[in-house]
N, C-alpha and C. Protein backbone atom coordinates (compact mmCIF):
# COMPACT_ATOMS: atom_id res chain seq x y z
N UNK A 1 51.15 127.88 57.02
CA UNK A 1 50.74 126.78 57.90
C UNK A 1 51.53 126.87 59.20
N UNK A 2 50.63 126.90 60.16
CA UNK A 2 51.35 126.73 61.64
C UNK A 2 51.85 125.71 62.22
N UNK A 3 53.17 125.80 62.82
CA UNK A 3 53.13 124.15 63.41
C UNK A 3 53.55 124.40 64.76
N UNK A 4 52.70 123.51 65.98
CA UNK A 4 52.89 123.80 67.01
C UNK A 4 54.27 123.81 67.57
N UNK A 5 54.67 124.57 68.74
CA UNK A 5 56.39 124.21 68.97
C UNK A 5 55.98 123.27 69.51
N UNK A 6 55.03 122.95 70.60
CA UNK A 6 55.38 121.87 71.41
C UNK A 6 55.57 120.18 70.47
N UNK A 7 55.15 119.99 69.42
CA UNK A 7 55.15 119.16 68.27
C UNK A 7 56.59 119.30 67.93
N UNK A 8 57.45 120.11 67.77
CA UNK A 8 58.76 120.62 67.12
C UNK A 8 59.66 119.90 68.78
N UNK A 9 59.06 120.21 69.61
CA UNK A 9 60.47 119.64 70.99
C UNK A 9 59.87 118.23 70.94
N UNK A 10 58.60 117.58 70.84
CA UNK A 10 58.42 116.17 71.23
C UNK A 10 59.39 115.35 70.26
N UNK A 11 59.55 115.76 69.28
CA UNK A 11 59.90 115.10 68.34
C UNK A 11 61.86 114.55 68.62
N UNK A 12 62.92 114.80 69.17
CA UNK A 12 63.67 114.43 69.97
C UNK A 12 63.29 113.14 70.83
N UNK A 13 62.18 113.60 71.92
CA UNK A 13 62.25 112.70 72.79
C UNK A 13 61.37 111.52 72.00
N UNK A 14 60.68 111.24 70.86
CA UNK A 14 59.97 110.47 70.33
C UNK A 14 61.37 109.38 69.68
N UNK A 15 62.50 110.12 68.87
CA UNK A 15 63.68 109.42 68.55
C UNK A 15 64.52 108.62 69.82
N UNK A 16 64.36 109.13 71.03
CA UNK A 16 65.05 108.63 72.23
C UNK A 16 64.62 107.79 72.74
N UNK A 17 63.03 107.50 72.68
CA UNK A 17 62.58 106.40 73.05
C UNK A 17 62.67 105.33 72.54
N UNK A 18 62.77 105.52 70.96
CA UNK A 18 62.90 104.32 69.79
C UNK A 18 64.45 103.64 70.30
N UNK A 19 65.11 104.63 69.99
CA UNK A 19 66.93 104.32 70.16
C UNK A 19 66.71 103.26 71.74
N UNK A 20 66.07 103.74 72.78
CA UNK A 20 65.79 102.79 74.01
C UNK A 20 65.27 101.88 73.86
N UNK A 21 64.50 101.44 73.19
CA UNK A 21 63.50 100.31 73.18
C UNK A 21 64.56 99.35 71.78
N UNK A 22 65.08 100.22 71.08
CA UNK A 22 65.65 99.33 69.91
C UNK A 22 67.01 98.64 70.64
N UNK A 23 67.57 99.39 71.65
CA UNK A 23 68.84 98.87 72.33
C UNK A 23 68.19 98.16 73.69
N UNK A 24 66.95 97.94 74.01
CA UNK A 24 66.70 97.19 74.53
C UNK A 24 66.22 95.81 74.55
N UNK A 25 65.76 96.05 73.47
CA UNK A 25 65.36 94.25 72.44
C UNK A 25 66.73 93.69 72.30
N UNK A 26 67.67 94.36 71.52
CA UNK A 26 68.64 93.71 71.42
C UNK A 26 69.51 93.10 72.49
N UNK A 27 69.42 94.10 73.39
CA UNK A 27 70.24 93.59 74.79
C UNK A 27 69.54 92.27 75.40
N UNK A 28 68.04 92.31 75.27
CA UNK A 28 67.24 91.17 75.52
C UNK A 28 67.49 90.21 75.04
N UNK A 29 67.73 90.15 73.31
CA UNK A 29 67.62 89.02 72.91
C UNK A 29 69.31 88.38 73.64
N UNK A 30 70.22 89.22 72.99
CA UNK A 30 71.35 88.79 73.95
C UNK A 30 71.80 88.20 74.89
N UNK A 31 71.11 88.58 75.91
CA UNK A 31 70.93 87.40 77.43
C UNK A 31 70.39 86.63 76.88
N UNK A 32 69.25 86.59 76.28
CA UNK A 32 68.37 85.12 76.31
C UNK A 32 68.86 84.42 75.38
N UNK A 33 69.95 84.66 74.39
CA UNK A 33 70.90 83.58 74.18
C UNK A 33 71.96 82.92 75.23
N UNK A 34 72.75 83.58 75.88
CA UNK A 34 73.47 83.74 76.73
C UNK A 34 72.86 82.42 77.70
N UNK A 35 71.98 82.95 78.45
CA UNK A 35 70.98 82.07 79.22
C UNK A 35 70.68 80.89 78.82
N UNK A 36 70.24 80.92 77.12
CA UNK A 36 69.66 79.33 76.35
C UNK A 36 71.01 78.75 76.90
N UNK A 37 72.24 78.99 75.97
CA UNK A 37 73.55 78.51 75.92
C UNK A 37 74.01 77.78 77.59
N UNK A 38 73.80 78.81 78.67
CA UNK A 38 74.13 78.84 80.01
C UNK A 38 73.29 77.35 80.37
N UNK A 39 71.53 76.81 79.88
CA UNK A 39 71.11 76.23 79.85
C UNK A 39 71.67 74.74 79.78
N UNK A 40 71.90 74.77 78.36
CA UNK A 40 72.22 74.01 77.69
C UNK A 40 73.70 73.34 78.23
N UNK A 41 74.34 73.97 78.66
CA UNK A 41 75.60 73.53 79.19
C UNK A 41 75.47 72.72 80.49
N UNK A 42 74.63 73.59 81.35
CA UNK A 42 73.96 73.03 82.46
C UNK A 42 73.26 71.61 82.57
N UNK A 43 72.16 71.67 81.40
CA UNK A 43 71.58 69.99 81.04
C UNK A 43 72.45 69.12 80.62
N UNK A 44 73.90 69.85 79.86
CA UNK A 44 74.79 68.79 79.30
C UNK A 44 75.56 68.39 80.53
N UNK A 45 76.08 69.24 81.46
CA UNK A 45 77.23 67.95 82.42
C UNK A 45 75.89 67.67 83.05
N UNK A 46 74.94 67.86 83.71
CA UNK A 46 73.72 66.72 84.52
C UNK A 46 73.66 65.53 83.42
N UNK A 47 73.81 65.81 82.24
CA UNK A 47 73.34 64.30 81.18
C UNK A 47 74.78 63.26 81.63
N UNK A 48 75.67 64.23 81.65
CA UNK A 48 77.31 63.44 81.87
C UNK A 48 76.93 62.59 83.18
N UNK A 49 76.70 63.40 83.96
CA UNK A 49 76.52 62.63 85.41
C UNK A 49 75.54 61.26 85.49
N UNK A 50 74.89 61.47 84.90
CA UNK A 50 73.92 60.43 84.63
C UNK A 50 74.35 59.01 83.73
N UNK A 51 75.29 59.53 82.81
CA UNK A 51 75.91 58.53 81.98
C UNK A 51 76.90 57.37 83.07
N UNK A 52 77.70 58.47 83.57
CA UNK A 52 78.64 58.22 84.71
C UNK A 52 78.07 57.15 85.52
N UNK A 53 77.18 57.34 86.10
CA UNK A 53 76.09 56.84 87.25
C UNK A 53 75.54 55.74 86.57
N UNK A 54 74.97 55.62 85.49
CA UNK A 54 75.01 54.55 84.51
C UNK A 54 75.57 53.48 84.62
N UNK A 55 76.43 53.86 83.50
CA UNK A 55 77.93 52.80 82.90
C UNK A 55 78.71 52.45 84.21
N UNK A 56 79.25 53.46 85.14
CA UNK A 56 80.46 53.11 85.94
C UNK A 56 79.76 53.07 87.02
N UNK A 57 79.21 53.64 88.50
CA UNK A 57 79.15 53.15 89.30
C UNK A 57 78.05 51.92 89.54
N UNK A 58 77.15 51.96 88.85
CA UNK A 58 76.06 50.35 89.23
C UNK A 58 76.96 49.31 88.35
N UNK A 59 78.08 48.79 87.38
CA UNK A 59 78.76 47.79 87.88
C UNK A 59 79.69 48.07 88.69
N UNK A 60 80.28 48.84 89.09
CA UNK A 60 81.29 49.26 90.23
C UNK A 60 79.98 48.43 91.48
N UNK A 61 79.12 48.73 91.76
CA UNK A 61 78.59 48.43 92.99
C UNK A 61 78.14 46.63 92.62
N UNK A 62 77.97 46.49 91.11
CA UNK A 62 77.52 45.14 90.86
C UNK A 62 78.47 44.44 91.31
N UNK A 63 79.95 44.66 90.99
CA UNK A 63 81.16 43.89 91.09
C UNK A 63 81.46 44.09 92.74
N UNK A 64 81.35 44.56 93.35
CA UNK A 64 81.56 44.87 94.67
C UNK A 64 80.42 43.34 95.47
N UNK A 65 79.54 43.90 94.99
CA UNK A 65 78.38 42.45 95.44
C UNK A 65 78.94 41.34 95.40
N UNK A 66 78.86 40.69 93.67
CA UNK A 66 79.32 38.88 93.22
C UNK A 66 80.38 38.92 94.30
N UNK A 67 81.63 39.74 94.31
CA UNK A 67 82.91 39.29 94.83
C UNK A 67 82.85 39.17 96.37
N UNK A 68 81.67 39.89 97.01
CA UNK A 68 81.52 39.56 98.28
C UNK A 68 80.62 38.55 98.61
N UNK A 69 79.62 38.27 97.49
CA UNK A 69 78.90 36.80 97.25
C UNK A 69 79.65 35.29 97.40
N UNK A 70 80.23 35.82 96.66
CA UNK A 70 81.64 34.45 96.41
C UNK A 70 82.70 34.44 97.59
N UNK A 71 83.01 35.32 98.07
CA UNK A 71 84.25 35.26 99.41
C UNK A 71 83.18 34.53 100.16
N UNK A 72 81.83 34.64 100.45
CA UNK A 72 81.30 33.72 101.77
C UNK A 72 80.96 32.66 101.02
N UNK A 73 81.17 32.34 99.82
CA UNK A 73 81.25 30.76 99.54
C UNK A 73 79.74 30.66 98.93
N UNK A 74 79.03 31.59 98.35
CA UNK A 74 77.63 31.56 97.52
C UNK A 74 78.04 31.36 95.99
N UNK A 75 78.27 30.06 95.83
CA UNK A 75 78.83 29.77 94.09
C UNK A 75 77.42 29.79 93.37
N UNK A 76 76.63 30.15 94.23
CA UNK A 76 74.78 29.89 93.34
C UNK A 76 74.77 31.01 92.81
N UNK A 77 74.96 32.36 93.37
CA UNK A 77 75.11 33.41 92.79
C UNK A 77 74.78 33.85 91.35
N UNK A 78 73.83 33.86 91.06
CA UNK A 78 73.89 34.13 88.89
C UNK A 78 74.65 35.79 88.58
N UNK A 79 76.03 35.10 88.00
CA UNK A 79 76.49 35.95 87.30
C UNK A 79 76.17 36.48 85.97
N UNK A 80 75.61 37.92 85.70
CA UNK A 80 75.14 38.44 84.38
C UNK A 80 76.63 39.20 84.08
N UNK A 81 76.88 39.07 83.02
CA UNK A 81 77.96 39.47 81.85
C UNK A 81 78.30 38.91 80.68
N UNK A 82 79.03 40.07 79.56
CA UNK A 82 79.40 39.89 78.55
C UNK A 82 80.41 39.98 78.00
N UNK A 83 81.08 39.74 77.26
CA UNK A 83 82.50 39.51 76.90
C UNK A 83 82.37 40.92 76.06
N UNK A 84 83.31 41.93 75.80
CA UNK A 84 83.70 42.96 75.54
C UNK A 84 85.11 43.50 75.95
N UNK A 85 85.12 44.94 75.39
CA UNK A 85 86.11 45.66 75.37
C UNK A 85 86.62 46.83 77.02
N UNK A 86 85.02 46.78 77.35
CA UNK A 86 84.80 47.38 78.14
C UNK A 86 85.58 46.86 79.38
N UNK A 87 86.28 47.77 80.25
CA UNK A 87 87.12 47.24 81.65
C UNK A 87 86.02 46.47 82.94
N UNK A 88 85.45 47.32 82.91
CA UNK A 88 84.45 46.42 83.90
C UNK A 88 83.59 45.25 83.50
N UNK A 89 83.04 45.18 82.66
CA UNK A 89 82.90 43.81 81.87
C UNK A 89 83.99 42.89 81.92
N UNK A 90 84.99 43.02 81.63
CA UNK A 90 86.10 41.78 81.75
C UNK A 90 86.21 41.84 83.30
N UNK A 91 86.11 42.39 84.50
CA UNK A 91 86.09 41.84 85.64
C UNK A 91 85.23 41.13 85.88
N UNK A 92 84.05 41.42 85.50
CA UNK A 92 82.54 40.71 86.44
C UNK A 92 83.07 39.63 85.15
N UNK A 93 82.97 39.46 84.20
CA UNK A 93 83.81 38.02 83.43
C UNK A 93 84.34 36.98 84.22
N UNK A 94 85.54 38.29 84.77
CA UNK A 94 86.52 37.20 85.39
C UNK A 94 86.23 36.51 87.04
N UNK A 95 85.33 37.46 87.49
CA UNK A 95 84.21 36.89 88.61
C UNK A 95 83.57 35.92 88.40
N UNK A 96 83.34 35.73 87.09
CA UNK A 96 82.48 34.92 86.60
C UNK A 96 83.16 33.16 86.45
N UNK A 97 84.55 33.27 85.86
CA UNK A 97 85.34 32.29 85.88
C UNK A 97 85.79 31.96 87.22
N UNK A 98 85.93 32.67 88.12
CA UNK A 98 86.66 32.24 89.63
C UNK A 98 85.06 31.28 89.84
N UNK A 99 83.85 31.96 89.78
CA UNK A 99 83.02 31.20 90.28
C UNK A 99 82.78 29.58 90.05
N UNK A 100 83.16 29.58 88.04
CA UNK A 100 83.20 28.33 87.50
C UNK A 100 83.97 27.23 87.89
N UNK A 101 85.15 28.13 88.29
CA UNK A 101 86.42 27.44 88.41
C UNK A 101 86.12 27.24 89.85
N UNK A 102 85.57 27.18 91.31
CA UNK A 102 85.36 26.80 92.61
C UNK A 102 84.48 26.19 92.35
N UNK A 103 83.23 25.79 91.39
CA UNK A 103 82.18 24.62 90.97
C UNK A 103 82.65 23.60 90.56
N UNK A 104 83.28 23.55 89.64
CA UNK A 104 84.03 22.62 88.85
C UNK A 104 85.62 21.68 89.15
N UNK A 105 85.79 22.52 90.09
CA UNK A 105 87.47 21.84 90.67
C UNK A 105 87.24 21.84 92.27
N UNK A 106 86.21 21.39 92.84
CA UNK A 106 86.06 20.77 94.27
C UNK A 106 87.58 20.79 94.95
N UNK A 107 88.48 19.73 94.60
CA UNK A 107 89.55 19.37 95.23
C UNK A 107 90.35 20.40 95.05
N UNK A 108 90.74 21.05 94.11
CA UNK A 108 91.23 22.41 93.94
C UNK A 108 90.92 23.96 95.11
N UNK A 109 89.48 23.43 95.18
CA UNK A 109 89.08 24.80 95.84
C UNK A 109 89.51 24.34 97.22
N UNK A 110 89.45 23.53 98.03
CA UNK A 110 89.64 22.70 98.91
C UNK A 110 90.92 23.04 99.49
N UNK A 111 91.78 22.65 98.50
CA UNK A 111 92.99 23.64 98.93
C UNK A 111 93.86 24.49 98.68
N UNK A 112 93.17 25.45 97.92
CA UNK A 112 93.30 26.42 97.74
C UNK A 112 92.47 27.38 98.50
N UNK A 113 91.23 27.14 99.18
CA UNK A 113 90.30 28.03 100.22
C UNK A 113 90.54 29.16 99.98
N UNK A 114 91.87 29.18 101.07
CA UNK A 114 91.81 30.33 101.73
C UNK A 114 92.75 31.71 100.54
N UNK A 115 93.78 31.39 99.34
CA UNK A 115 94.08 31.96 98.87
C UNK A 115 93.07 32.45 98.19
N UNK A 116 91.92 32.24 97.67
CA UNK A 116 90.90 32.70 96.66
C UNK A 116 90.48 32.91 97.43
N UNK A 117 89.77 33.16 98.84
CA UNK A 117 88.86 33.61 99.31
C UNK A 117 89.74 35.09 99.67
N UNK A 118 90.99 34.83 99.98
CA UNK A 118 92.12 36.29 100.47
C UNK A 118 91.86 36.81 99.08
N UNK A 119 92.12 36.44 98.14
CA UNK A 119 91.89 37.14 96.93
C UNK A 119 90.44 37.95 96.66
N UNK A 120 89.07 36.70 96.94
CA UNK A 120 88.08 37.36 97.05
C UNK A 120 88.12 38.80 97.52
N UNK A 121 87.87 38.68 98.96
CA UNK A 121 88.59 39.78 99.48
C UNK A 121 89.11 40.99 99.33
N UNK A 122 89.72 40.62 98.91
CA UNK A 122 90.71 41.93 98.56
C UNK A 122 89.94 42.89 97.21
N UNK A 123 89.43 41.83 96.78
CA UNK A 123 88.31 43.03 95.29
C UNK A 123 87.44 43.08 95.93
N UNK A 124 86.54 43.17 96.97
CA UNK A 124 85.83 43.11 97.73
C UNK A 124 85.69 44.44 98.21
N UNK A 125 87.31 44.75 98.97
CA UNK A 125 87.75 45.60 99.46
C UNK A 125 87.85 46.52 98.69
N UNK A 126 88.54 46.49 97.70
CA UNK A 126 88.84 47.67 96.30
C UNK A 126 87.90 48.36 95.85
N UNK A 127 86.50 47.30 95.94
CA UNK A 127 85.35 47.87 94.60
C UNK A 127 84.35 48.71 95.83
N UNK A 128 84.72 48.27 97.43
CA UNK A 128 83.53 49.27 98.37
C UNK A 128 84.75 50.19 98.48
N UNK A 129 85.86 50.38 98.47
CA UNK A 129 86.96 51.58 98.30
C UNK A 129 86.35 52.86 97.33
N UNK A 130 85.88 52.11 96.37
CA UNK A 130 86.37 52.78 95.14
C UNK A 130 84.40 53.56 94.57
N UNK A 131 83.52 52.59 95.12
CA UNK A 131 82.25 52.76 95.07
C UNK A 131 82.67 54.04 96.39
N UNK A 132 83.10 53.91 97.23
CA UNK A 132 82.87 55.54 98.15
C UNK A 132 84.05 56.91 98.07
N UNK A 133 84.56 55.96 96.63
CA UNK A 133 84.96 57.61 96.38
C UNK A 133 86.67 57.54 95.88
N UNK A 134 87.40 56.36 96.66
CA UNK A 134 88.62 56.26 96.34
C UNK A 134 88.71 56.00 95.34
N UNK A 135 90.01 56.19 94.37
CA UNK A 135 90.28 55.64 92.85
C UNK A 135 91.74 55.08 93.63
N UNK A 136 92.28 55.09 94.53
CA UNK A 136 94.02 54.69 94.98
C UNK A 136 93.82 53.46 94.93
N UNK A 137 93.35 52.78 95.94
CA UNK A 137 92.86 51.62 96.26
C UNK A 137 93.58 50.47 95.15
N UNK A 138 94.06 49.32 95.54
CA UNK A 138 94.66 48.52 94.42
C UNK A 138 93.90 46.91 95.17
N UNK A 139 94.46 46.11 94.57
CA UNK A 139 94.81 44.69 94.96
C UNK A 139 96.42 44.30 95.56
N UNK A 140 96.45 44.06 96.78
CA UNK A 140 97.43 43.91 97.23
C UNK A 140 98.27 42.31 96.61
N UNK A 141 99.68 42.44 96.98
CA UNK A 141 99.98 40.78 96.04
C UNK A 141 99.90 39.76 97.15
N UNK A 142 99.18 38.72 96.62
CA UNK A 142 98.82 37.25 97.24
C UNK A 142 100.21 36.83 97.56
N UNK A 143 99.95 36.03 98.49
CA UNK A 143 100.45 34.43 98.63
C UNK A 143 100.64 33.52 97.54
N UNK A 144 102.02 33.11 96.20
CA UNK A 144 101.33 31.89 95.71
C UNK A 144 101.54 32.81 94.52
N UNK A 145 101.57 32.40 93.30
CA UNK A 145 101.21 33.00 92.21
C UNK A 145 100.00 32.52 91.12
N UNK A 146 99.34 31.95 91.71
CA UNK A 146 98.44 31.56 91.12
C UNK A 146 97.21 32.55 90.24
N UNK A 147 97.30 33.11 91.09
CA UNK A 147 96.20 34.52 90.73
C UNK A 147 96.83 35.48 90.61
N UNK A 148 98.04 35.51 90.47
CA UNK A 148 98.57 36.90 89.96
C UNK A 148 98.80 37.68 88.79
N UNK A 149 98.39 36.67 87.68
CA UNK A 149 98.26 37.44 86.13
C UNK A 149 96.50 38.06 86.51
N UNK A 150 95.58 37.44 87.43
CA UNK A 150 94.82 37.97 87.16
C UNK A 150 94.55 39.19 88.45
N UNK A 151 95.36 39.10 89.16
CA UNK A 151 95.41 40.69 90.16
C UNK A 151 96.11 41.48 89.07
N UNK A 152 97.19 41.48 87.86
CA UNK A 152 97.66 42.51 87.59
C UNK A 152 96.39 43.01 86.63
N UNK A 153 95.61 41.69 85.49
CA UNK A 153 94.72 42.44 85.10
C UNK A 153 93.76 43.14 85.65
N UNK A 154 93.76 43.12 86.70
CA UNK A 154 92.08 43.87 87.62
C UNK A 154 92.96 45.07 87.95
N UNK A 155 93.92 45.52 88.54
CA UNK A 155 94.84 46.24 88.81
C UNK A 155 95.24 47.34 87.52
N UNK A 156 95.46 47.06 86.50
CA UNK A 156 95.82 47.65 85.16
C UNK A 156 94.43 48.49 85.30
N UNK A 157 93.09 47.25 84.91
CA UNK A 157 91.99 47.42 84.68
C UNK A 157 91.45 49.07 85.09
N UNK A 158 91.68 48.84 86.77
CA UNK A 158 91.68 49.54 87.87
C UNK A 158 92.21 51.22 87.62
N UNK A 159 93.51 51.02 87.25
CA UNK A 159 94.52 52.45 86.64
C UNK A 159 93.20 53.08 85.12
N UNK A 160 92.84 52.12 84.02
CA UNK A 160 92.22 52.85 83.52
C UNK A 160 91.05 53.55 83.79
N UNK A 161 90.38 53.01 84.52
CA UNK A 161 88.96 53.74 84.96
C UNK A 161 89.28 54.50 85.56
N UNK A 162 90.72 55.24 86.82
CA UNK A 162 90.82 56.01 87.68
C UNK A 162 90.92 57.21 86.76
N UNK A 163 92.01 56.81 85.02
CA UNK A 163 92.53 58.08 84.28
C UNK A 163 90.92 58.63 83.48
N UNK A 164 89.99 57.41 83.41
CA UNK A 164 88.74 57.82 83.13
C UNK A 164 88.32 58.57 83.19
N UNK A 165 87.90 58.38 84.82
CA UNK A 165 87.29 58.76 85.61
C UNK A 165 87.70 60.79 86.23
N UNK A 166 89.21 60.34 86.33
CA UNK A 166 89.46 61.94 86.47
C UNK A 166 89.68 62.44 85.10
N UNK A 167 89.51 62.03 83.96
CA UNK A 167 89.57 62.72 82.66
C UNK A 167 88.07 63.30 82.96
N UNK A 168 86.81 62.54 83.42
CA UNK A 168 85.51 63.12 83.03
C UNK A 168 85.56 64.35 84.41
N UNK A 169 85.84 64.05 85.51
CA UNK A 169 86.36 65.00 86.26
C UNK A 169 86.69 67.06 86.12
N UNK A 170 87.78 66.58 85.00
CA UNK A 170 88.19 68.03 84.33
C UNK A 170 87.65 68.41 83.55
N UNK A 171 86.79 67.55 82.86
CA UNK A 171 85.85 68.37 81.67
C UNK A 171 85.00 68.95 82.47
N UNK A 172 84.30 68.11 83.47
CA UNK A 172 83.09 68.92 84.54
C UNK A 172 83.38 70.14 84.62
N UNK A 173 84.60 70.48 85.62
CA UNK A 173 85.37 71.22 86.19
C UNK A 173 85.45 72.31 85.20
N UNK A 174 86.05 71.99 83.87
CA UNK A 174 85.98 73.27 82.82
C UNK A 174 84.44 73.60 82.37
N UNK A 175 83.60 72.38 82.62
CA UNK A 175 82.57 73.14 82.16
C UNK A 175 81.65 74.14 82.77
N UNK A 176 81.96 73.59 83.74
CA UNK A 176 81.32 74.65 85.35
C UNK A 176 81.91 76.29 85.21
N UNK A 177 83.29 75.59 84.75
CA UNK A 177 84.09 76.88 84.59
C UNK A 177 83.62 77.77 83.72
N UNK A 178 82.94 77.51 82.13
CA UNK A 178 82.70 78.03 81.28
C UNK A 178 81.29 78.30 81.55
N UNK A 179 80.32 78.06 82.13
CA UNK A 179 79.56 78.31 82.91
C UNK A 179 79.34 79.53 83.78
N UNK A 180 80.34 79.70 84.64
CA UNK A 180 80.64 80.63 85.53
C UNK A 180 81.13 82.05 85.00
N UNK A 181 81.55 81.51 83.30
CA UNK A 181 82.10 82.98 82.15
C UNK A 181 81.02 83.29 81.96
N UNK A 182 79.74 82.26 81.55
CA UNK A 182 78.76 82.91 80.56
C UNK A 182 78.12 84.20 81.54
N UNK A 183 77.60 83.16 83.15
CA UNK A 183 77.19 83.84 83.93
C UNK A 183 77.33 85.69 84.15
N UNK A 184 78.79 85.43 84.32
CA UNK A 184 79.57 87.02 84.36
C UNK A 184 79.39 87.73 83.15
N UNK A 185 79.25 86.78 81.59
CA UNK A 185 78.96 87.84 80.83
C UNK A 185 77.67 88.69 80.64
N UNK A 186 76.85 87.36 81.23
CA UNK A 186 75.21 88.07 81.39
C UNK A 186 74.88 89.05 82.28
N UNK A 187 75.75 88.80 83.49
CA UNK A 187 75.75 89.80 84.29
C UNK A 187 76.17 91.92 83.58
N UNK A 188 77.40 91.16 83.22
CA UNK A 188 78.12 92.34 82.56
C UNK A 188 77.47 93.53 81.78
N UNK A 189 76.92 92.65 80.68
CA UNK A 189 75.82 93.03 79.68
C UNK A 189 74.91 93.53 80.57
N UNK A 190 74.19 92.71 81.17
CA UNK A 190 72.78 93.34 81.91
C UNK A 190 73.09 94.93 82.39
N UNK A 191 74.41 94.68 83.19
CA UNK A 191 74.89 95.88 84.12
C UNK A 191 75.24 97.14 82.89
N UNK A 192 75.80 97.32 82.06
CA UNK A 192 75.88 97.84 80.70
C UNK A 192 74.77 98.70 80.22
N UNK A 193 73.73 97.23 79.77
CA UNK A 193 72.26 97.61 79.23
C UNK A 193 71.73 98.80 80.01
N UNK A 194 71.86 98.63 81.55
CA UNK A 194 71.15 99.23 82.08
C UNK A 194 71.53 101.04 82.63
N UNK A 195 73.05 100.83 82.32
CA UNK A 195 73.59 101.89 82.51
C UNK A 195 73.56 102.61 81.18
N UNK A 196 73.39 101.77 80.11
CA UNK A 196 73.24 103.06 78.95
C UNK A 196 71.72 103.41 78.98
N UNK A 197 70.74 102.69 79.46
CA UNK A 197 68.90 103.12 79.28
C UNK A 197 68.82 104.35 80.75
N UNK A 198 70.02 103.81 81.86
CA UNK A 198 69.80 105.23 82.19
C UNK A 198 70.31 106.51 81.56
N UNK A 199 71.15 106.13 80.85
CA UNK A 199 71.59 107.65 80.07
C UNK A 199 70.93 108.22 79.53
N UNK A 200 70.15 107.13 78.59
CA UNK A 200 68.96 107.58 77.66
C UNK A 200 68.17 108.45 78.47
N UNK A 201 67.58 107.90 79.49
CA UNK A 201 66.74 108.33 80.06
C UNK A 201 67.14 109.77 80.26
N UNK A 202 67.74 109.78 80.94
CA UNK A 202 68.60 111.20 81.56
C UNK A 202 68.74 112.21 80.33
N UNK A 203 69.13 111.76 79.02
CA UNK A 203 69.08 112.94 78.03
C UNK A 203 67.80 112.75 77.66
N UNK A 204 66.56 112.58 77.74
CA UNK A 204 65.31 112.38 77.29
C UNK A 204 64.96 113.13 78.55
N UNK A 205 65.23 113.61 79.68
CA UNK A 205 64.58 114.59 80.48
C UNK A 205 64.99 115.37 80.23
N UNK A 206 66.08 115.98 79.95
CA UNK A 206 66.93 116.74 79.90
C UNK A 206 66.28 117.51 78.63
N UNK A 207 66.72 117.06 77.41
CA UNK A 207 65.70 117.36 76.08
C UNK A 207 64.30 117.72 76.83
N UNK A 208 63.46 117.27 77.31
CA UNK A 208 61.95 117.77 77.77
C UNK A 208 62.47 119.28 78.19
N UNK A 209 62.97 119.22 79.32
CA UNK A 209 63.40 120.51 80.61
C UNK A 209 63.72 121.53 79.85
């Protein structure tokens, strides 16, 4: 029985193509994990940001409002809040009591004016500080001690949302970071993949020639 040569040399380059195509699926599927993962990390800090934007800055901007509601003397104002654990909740609370407390004690507010309205003020000041970006920003100390257990609580308050706030900060930051690994590894790989399918290639002419 005869067997053609040219049948006897194809048979090499028929194994070289397999070995290419089999190290090329795999390299495929590879990125496109890489990529899912790269994905997925990506939708997760945009979900963070959104939480963020949520929870902390629309009452950050709510509390910024009432307190500039109330410094021009609008006690009509309807305050929405709930008693909780949460830091910004116990401010718009305690917005909530300054308001009660200038309804209810006429002669009080009378003369007291201008210290609660300086007080107003001053969170006024803090919460459009802090809505454009500052976390430094404090409550400066009054005149009077009247309101000063409750400047240190808004103040305390104030320190936790800043360590919050730059805690969610560094996770971003690392996650961008880990992000920026996957990137390079996909790159890497790709650059790899493609330098061994030219090899292939190159001994699959070579074998023909």
């Amino acid at each position: 029985m005869n067997i053609d040569s040219r049948v006897i040399l194809s048979m090499p380059i028929v194994g070289y193509i397999v070995i290419v195509l089999i190290f090329s699926i795999f390299i495929s599927k590879a990125i496109s994990d890489i990529i899912f993962l790269n994905t997925v990390s990506i939708i997760f800090g945009i979900f963070c940001f959104i939480i963020i934007k949520k929870l902390l800055i629309t009452k950050l901007l709510y509390i910024e409002k009432i307190s500039n509601e109330i410094s021009r003397g609008n006690v009509n104002i309807e305050i929405k809040f709930k008693k909780s654990n949460d830091i910004l909740d116990n401010i718009i609370y305690n917005l909530y009591n300054i308001k009660e407390f200038i309804i209810k004690k006429d002669k009080i507010y009378e003369n007291n004016m201008s210290e609660i309205e300086n007080f107003l003020n001053e969170i006024y000041r803090v919460m459009k500080a802090i809505s454009n970006g500052s976390l430094t920003e404090r409550i400066s100390k009054q005149k009077g001690n009247k309101l000063e257990k409750l400047r240190v609580v808004i103040n305390n308050a104030l320190d936790s949302l800043s360590r919050l706030i730059g805690d969610l900060i560094e996770d971003v930051k690392k996650l961008n970071s880990e992000i920026h690994r996957a990137e390079e590894e996909v790159n890497r790989i790709k650059e790899t993949s493609e330098q061994i399918a030219d090899a292939a290639n190159q001994v699959a002419v070579a074998a023909t020639d």
